[in-house]
Protein backbone atom coordinates (compact mmCIF):
# COMPACT_ATOMS: atom_id res chain seq x y z
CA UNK A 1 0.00 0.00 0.00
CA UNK A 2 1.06 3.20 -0.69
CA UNK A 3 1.76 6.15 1.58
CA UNK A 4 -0.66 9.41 0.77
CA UNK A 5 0.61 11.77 -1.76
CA UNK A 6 0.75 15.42 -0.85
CA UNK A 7 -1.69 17.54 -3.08
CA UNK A 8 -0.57 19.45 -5.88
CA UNK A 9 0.72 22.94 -4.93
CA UNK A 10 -2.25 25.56 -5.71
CA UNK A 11 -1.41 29.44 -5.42
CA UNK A 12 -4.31 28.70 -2.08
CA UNK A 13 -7.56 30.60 -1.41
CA UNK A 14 -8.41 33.89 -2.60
CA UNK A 15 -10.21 35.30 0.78
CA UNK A 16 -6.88 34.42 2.93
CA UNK A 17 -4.15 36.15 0.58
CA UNK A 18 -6.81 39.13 0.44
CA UNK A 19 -6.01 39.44 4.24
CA UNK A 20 -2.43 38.46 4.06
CA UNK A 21 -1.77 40.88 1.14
CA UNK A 22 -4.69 43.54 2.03
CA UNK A 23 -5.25 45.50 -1.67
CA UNK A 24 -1.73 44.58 -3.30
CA UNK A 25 -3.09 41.18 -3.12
CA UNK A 26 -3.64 41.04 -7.16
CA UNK A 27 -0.67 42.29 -7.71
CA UNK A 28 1.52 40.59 -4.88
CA UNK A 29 -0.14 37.10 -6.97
CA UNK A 30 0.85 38.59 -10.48
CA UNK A 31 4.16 39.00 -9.33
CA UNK A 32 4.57 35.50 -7.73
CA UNK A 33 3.43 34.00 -10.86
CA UNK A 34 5.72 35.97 -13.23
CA UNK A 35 8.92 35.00 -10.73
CA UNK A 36 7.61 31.48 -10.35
CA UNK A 37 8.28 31.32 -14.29
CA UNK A 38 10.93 33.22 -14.37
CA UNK A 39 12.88 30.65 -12.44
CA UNK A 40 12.37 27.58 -14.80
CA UNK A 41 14.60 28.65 -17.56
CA UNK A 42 17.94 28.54 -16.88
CA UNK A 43 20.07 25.16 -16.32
CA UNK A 44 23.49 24.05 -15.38
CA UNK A 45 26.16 23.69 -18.11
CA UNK A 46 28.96 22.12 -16.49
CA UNK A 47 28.71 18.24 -15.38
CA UNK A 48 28.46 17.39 -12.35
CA UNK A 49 31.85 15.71 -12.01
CA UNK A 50 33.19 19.09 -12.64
CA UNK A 51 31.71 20.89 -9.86
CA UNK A 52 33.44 18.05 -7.16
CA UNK A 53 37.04 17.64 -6.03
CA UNK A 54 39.85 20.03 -4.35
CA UNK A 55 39.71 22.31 -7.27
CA UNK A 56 36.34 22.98 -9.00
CA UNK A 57 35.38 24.61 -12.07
CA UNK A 58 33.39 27.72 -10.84
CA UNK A 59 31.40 29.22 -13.36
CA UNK A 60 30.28 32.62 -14.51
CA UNK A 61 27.59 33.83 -12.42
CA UNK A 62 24.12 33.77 -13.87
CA UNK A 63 21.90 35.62 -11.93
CA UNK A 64 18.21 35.46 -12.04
CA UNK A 65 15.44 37.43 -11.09
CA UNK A 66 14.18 34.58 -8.83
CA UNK A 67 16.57 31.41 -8.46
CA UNK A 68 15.97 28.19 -10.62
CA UNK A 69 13.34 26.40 -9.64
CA UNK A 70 13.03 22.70 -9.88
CA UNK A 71 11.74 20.92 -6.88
CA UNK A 72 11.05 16.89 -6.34
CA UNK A 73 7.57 16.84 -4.87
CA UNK A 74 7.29 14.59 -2.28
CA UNK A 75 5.22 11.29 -2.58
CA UNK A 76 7.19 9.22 -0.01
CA UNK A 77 7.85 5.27 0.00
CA UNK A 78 5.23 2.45 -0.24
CA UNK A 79 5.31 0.53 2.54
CA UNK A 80 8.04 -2.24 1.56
CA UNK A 81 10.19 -0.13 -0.68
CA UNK A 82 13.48 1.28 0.17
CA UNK A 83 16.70 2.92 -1.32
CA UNK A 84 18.92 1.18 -3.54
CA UNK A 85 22.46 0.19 -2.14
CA UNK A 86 25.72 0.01 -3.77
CA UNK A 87 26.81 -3.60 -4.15
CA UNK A 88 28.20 -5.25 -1.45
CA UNK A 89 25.97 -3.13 0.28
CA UNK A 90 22.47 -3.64 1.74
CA UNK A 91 19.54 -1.39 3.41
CA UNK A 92 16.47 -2.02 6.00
CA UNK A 93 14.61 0.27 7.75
CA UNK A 94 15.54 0.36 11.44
CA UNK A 95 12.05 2.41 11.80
CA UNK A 96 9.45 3.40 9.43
CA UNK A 97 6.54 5.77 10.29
CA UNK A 98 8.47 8.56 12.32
CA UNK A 99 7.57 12.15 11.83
CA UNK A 100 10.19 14.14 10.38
CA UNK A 101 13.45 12.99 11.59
CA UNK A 102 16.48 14.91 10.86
CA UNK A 103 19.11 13.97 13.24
CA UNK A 104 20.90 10.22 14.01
CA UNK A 105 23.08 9.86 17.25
CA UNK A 106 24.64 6.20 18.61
CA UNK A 107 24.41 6.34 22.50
CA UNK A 108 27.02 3.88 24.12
CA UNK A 109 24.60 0.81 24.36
CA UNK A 110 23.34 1.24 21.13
CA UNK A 111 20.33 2.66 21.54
CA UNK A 112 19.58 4.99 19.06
CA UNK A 113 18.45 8.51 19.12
CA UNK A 114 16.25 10.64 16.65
CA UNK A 115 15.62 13.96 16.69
CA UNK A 116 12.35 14.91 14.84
CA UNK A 117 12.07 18.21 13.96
CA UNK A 118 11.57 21.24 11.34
CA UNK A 119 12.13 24.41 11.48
CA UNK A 120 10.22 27.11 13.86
CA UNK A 121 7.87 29.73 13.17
CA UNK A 122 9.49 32.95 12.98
CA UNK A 123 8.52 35.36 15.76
CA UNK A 124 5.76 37.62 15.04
CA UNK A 125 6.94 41.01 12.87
CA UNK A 126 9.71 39.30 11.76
CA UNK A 127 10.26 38.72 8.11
CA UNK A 128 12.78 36.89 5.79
CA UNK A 129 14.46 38.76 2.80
CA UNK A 130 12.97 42.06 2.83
CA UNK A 131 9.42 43.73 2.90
CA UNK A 132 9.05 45.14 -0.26
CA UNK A 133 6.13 43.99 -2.71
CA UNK A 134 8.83 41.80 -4.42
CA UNK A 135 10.30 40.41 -1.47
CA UNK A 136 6.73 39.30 0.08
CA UNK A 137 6.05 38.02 -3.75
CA UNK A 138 9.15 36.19 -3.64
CA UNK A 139 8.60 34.63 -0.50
CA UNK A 140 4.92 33.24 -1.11
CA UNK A 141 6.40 31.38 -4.06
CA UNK A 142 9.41 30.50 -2.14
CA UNK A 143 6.87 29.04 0.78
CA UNK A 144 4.63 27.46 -1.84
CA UNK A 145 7.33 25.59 -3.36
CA UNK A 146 9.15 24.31 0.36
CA UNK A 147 5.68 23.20 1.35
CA UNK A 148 5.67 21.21 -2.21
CA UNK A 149 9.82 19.87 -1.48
CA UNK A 150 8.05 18.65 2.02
CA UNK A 151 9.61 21.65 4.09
CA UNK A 152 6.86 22.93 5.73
CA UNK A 153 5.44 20.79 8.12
CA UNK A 154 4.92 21.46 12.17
CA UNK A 155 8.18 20.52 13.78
CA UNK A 156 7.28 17.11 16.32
CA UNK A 157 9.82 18.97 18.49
CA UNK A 158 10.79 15.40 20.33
CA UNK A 159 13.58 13.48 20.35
CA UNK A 160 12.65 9.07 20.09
CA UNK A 161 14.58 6.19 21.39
CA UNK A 162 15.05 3.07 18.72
CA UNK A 163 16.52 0.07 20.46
CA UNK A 164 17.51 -3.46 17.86
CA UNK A 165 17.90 -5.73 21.24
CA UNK A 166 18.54 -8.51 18.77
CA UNK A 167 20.29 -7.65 16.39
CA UNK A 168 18.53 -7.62 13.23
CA UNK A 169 18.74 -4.03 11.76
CA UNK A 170 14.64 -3.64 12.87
CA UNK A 171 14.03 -1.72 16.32
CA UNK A 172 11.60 -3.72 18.35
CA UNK A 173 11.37 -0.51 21.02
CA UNK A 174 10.40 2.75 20.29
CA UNK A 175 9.84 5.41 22.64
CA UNK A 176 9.33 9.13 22.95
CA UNK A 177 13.08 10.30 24.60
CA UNK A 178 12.30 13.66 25.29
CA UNK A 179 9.71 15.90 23.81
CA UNK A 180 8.63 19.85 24.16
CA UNK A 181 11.85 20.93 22.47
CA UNK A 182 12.18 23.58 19.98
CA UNK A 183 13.60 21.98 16.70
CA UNK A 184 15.95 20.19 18.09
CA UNK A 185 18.78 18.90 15.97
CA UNK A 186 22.32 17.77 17.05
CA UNK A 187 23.01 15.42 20.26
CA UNK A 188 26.29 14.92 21.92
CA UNK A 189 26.93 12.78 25.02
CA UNK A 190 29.58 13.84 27.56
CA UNK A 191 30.02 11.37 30.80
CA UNK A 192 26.14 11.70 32.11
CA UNK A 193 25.16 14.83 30.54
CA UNK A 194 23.22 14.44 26.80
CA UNK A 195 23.69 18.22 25.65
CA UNK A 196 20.67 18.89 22.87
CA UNK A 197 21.42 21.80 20.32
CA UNK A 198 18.02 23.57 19.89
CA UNK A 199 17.09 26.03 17.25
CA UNK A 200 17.53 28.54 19.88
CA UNK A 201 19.73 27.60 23.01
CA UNK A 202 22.10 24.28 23.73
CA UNK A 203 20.48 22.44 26.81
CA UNK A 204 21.58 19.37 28.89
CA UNK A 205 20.11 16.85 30.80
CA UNK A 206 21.03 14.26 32.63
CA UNK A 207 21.68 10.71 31.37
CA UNK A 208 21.70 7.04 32.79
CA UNK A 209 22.83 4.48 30.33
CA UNK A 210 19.51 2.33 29.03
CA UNK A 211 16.98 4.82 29.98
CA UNK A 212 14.13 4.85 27.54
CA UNK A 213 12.59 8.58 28.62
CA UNK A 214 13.51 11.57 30.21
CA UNK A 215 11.61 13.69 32.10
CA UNK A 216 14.17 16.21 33.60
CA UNK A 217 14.06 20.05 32.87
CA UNK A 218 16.55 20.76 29.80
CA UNK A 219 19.14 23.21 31.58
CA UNK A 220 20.50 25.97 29.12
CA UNK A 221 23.78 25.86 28.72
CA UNK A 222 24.25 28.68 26.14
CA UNK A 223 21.77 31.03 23.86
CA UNK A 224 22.08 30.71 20.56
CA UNK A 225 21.37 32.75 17.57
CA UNK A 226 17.34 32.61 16.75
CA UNK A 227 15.23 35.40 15.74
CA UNK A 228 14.42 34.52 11.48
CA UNK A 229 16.26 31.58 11.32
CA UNK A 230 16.64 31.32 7.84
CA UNK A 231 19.08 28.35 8.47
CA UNK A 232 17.71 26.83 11.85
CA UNK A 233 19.79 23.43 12.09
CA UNK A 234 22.22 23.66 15.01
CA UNK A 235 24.49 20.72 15.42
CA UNK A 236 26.81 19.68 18.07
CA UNK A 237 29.54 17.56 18.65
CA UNK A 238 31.96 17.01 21.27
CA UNK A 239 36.10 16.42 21.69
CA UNK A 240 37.84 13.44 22.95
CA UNK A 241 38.14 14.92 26.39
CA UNK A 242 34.23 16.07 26.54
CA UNK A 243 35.99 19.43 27.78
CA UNK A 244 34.61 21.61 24.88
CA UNK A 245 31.68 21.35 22.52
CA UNK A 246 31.39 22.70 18.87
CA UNK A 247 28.11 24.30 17.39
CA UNK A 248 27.04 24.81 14.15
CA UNK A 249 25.08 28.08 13.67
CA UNK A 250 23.84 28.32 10.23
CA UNK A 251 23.43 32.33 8.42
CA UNK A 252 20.14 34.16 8.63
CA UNK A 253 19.61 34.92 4.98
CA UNK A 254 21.21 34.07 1.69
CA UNK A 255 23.65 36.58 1.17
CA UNK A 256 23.04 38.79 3.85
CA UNK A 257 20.04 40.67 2.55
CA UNK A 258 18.42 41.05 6.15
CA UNK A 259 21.30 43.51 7.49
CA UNK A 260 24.79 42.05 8.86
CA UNK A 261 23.13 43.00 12.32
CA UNK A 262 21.12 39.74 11.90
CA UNK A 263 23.93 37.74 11.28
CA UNK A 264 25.95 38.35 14.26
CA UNK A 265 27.15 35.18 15.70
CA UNK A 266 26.23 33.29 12.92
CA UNK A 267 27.46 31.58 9.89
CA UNK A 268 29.85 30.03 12.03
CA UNK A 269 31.00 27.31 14.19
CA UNK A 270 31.24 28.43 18.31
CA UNK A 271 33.92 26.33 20.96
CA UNK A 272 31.77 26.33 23.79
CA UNK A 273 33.36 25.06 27.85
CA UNK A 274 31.38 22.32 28.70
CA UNK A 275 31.26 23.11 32.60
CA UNK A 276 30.51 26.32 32.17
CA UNK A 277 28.73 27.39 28.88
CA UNK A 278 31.06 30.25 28.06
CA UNK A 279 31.97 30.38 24.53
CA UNK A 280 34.24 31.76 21.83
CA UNK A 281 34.06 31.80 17.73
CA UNK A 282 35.90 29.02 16.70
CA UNK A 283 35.40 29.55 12.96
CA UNK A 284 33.13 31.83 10.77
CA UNK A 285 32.29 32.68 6.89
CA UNK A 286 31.20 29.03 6.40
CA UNK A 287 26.95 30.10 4.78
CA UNK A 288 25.63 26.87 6.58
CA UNK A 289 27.50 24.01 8.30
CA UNK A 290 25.81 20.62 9.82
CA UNK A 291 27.82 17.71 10.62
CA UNK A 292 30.63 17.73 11.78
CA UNK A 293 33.35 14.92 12.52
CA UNK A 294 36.62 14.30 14.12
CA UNK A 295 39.22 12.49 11.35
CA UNK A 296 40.12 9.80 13.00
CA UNK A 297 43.78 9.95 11.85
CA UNK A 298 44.95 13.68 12.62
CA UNK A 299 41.98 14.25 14.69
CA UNK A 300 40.93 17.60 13.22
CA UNK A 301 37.08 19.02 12.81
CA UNK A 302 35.58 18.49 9.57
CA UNK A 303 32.16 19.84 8.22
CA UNK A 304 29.74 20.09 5.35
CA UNK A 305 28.95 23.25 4.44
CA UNK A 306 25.37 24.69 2.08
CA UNK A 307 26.98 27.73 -0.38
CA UNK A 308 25.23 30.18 -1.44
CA UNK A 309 22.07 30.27 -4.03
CA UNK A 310 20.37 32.68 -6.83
CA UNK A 311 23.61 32.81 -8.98
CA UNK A 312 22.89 29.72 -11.42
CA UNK A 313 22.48 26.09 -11.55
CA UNK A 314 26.22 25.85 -11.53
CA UNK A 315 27.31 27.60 -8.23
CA UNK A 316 27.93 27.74 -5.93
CA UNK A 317 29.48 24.35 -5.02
CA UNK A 318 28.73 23.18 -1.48
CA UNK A 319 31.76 21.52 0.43
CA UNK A 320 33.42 19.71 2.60
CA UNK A 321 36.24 20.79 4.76
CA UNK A 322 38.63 20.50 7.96
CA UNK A 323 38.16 23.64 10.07
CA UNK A 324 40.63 25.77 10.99
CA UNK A 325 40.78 27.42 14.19
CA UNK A 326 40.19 31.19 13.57
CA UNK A 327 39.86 30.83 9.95
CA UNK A 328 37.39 32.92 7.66
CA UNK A 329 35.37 30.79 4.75
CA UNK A 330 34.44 33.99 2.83
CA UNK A 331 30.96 34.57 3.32
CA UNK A 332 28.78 36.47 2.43
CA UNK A 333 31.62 38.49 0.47
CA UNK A 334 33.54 35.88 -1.32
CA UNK A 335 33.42 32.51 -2.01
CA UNK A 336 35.78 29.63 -2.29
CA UNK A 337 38.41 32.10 -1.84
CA UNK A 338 38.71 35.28 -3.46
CA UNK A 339 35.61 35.03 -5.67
CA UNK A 340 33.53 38.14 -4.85
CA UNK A 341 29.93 37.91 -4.55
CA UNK A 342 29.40 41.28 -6.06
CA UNK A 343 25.41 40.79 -5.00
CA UNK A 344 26.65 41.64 -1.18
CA UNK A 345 26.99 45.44 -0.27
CA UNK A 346 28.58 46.59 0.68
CA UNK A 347 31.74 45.12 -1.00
CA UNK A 348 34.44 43.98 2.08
CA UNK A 349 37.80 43.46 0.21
CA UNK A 350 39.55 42.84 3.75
CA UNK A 351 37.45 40.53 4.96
CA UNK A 352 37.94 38.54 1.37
CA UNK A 353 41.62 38.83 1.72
CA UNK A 354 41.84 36.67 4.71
CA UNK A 355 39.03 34.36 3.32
CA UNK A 356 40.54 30.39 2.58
CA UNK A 357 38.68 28.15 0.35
CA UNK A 358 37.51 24.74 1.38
CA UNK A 359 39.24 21.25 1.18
CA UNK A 360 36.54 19.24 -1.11
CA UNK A 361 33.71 20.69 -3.50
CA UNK A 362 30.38 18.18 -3.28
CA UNK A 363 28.80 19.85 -6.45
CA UNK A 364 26.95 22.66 -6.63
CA UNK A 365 22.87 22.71 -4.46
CA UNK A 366 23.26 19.00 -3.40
CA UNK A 367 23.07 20.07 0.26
CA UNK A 368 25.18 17.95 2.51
CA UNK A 369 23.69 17.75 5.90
CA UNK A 370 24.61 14.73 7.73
CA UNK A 371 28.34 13.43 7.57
CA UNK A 372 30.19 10.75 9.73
CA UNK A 373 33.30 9.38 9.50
CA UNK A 374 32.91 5.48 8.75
CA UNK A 375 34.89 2.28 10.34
CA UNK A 376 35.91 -0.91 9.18
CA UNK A 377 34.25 -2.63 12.00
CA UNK A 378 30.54 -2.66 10.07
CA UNK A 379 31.81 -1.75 6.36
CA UNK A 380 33.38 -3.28 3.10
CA UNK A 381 37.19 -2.47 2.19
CA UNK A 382 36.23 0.02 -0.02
CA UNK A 383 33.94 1.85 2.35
CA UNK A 384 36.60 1.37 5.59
CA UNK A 385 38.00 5.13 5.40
CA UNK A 386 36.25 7.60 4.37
CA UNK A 387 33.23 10.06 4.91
CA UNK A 388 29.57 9.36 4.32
CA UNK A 389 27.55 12.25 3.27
CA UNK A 390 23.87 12.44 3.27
CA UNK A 391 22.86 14.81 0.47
CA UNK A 392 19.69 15.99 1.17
CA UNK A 393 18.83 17.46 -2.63
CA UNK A 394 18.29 20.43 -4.36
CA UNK A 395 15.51 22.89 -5.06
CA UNK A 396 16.83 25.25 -7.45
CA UNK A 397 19.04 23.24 -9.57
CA UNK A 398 18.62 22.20 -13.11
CA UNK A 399 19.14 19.28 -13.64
CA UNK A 400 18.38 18.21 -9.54
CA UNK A 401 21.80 17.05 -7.58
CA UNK A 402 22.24 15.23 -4.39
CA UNK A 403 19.18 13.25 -3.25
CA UNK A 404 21.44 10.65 -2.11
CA UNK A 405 23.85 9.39 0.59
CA UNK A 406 27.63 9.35 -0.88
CA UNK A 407 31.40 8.20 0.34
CA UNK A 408 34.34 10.62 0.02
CA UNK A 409 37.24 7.99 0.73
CA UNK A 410 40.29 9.48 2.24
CA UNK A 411 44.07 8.88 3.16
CA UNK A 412 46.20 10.50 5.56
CA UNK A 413 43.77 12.98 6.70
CA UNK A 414 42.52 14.46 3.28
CA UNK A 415 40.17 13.20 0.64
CA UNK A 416 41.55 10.53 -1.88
CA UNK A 417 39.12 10.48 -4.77
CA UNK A 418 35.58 11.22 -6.02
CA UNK A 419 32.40 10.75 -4.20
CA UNK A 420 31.32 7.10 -4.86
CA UNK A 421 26.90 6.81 -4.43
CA UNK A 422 26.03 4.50 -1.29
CA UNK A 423 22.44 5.20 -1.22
CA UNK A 424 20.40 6.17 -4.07
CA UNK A 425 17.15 5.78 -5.68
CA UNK A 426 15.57 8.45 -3.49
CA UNK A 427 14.05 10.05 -6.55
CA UNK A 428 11.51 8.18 -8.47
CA UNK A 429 11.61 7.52 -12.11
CA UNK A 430 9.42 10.52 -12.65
CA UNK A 431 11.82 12.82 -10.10
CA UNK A 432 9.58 12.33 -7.24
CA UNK A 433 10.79 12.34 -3.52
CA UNK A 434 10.05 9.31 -2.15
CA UNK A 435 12.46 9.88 1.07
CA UNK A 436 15.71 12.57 1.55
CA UNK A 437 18.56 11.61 2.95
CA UNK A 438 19.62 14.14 6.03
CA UNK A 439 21.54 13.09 9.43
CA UNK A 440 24.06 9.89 9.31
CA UNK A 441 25.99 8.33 11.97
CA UNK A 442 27.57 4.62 12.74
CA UNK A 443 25.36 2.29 14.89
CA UNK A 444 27.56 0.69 17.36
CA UNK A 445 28.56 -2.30 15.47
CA UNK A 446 29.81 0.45 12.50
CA UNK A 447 26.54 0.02 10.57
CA UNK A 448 25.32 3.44 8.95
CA UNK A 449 22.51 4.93 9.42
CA UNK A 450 20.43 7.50 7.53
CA UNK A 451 17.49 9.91 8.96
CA UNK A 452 15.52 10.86 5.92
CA UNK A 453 12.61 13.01 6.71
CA UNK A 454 10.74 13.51 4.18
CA UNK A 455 10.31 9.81 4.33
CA UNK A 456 9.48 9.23 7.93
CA UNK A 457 12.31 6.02 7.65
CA UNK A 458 15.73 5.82 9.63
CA UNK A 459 17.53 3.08 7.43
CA UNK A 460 20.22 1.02 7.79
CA UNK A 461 22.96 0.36 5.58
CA UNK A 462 25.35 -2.66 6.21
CA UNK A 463 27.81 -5.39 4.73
CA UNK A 464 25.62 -7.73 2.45
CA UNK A 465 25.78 -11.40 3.34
C-alpha cells in the first residue's frame, strides 16, 4: 500500500491572501506567478563531475530574477520499498513511520536517538528577505514551493529512542526520549550529561545508560542565535576529552540581505566550555555548516557546508572541509576564496583577503547535511575510510543534484578520490521524492545509518551477506 501523496501545490484561497496581502493582493499574486516562471529557464552547463574535487570549475555567475526552480515533490515510499544500495551493500529500515526525523546519534549501548524536527515559526513582525512587494512576492512562491519539497510541516519537536535488542537491523522498542523541544537537531553525550542543540539555546540533561525517557528540565547551557532563522539546524559535537563542545550556527539569509546586524554570531561554528557554557568563535564565513566529525587519523574538525544560491544552476558548489581554528570561509563576500559575490553590499575586500577556500567541492545545491566518518568494524574495504555524506537534494538546480547518501574515501587525513553513491534511488523515475537523505551516523557495530525526513524512515545500511 502506498503512503498518501501530498496535493498538488495551488497558489491557495483567494479570501486568505486578500487578508495576508490587504489590496496589493492582485498584484503581490501577479508577481509570484511571473517570478515562479521566471525561475524555470535557466540550467546548469557544467557536469556534475566538474563541480566536485579540491579544485572545482566555478562558473560565470548567472543571476536570475528569482533562483531556478526545480523541486522533487514529495510522494514518499510504499510501505516495503526502500533505497537502492551500492553492491556489497544492503539497506532495512531500522524504523518506518516517524515524523520528520532529521538527526541520528549512537548512545554507548546502542540505543539509538532521533531527533524529529523542522524548522520554527518565525517570531511575530519578523520577516525573511525584505518587505518590499517583491520580497513578500518572492517569499509566497518560495513558501509554496518548500511546502511542495516537504519543508513545511509542524516541527514534532521530540527526540525518540530506537533500540535493535537482537540484532537484526529492525528496532523492536520505540519510545518518545524527550519531547517539548524547539527543533531540536544535534546530540552529543559527555560522561552523564546528553547536551541537545536547539534552534535557539544548547540544553543538557542528565543521562543514565539504558533509559528509555527523560523527564528532567533541559538546563541551558548557552543562547544561541534565533530570531528569522533562515538556516535553523544547530548541530553539536563534542572532543575526545568532553571538555569543549562545537556548534554549528547556520546564516540568517542568503547573502546577507536582512542587514549584517542579523547575522551576528552566525554563519559560524562556536567552541563552547562544557562546565561552564562560556563560549568563543571558533570559525566563521562558512553560509551553513551541519555535521561535523573528528578524522580519526589527525583528529581535526571536519564539516559540510550549504553555499550560497540565486547565482545559477552551476554555483555555488557546497563543500566539505577541515576547520581551521580562527579561519574565515568567505561569506557572504567571497566565495571559495577570493571570488567576490558582487550581489553583497557593501563590498568587504579585507574581509575577502583573509578568506581560505575549502578542502573538497560536493557539487553545486546538493546540500550535505549529515556526515560521519565510517569504520571498518561494520563496512566493506572500499567503504573502511572515508566520509559518508547524506545529500539531502536540491531545489533550485537544473538538472536536480544530491538526493542521495555518498562516500568521500580518504588517506592520511585528506580526501583521496571522487564521491562514490552509497544510497540512491531516493528520486523516483518521474523525479519524485520518495524519502531525503539528512543526518548519518555509525550504529555501534559500525553500521550506517540514515534519517531521511521527508520519508518518515531511519535506514540502515550494512555489509551484504
Amino acid at each position: 500500500m502506498k503512503t498518501r501523496q501530498q496535493a498538488p501545490t495551488r497558489i491557495g484561497d483567494p479570501a486568505r491572501q486578500r487578508w495576508a496581502f490587504g489590496p496589493w493582493a492582485p498584484m503581490v499574486l501577479a508577481l509570484a506567478a511571473a517570478l515562479a516562471l521566471a525561475g524555470c529557464g535557466e540550467t546548469a552547463t557544467l557536469t556534475p563531475e566538474l563541480t566536485v574535487g579540491p579544485s572545482p570549475r566555478l562558473a560565470e555567475p548567472n543571476k536570475t530574477l528569482i533562483p531556478t526552480v526545480n523541486v522533487a515533490p514529495v510522494v514518499g515510499w510504499t510501505d516495503t520499498a526502500a533505497p537502492t544500495p551500492a553492491e556489497g551493500l544492503r539497506v532495512s529500515a531500522l524504523a518506518r513511520g516517524l515524523d520528520h526525523p532529521r538527526w541520528v546519534y549512537t548512545l554507548p549501548n546502542g540505543d539509538v536517538l532521533v531527533a524529529e524536527s523542522n524548522k520554527p515559526p518565525k517570531p511575530e513582525g519578523v520577516t525573511d528577505g525584505g518587505s518590499g512587494l517583491m520580497a513578500k512576492a518572492r517569499n509566497f512562491v518560495m513558501n509554496k514551493l518548500m511546502t511542495r519539497a516537504g519543508a513545511g510541516v509542524p516541527s514534532p519537536n521530540r527526540i525518540t529512542l530506537l533500540r535493535d535488542a537482537d540484532g537484526d537491523g529492525v528496532a523492536e522498542v520505540r519510545t518518545v526520549f524527550m519531547s517539548n523541544l524547539t527543533s531540536p537537531y544535534g546530540m552529543a553525550l559527555v560522561g552523564s550529561e546528553l547536551f541537545i542543540a536547539n534552534a535557539d539555546a544548547l540544553v543538557k540533561v542528565p543521562y543514565t545508560e539504558g533509559q528509555t525517557a527523560i523527564e528532567a528540565r533541559p538546563v541551558v547551557v548557552t543562547p544561541l542565535p534565533a530570531g528569522i532563522n533562515h538556516h535553523w539546524t544547530k548541530n553539536v559535537i563534542a572532543n575526545a576529552d568532553g571538555s569543549k563542545l562545537y556548534v554549528t550556527v547556520g546564516s540568517n539569509s542568503n547573502i546577507g540581505e536582512n542587514g549584517l546586524a542579523a547575522e551576528e554570531g552566525r554563519a559560524a561554528i562556536w567552541e563552547v566550555d562544557t562546565r561552564t557554557g562560556e563560549k568563543r568563535l571558533f570559525a566563521s564565513g562558512l553560509r551553513n555548516p551541519n555535521g561535523l566529525g573528528w578524522d580519526p587519523d589527525t583528529q581535526a574538525l571536519w564539516t559540510v557546508v550549504n553555499e550560497r544560491d540565486e547565482i545559477g544552476s552551476d554555483l555555488v558548489p557546497d563543500y566539505l572541509t577541515s576547520v581551521r581554528d580562527g579561519a574565515f570561509y568567505g561569506w557572504p563576500w567571497s566565495y571559495y576564496g577570493g571570488h567576490v559575490d558582487v550581489r553583497v553590499q557593501p563590498q568587504n575586500p579585507e574581509m575577502v583577503a583573509k578568506a581560505i577556500a575549502p578542502d573538497y567541492a560536493l557539487g553545486s545545491h546538493v546540500a550535505p547535511l549529515g556526515m560521519a566518518f565510517s569504520s571498518p568494524r561494520g563496512m566493506p574495504p572500499e567503504f573502511a575510510n572515508g566520509v559518508f555524506i547524506g545529500e539531502h537534494g536540491s531545489w533550485n538546480r537544473k538538472p536536480k543534484s544530491g538526493y542521495k547518501v555518498v562516500f568521500v574515501p580518504f588517506i592520511g587525513g585528506a580526501p583521496s578520490g571522487p564521491p562514490v553513491d552509497v544510497l540512491t534511488g531516493f528520486l523516483s523515475a518521474d523525479e519524485k521524492a520518495q524519502g531525503r537523505p539528512v543526518g548519518v551516523a555509525l550504529d555501534k557495530g559500525g553500521a550506517l545509518l540514515v534519517a531521511d525526513d521527508v520519508g518518515n524512515v531511519v535506514w540502515r545500511v550494512s555489509k551484504a551477506r
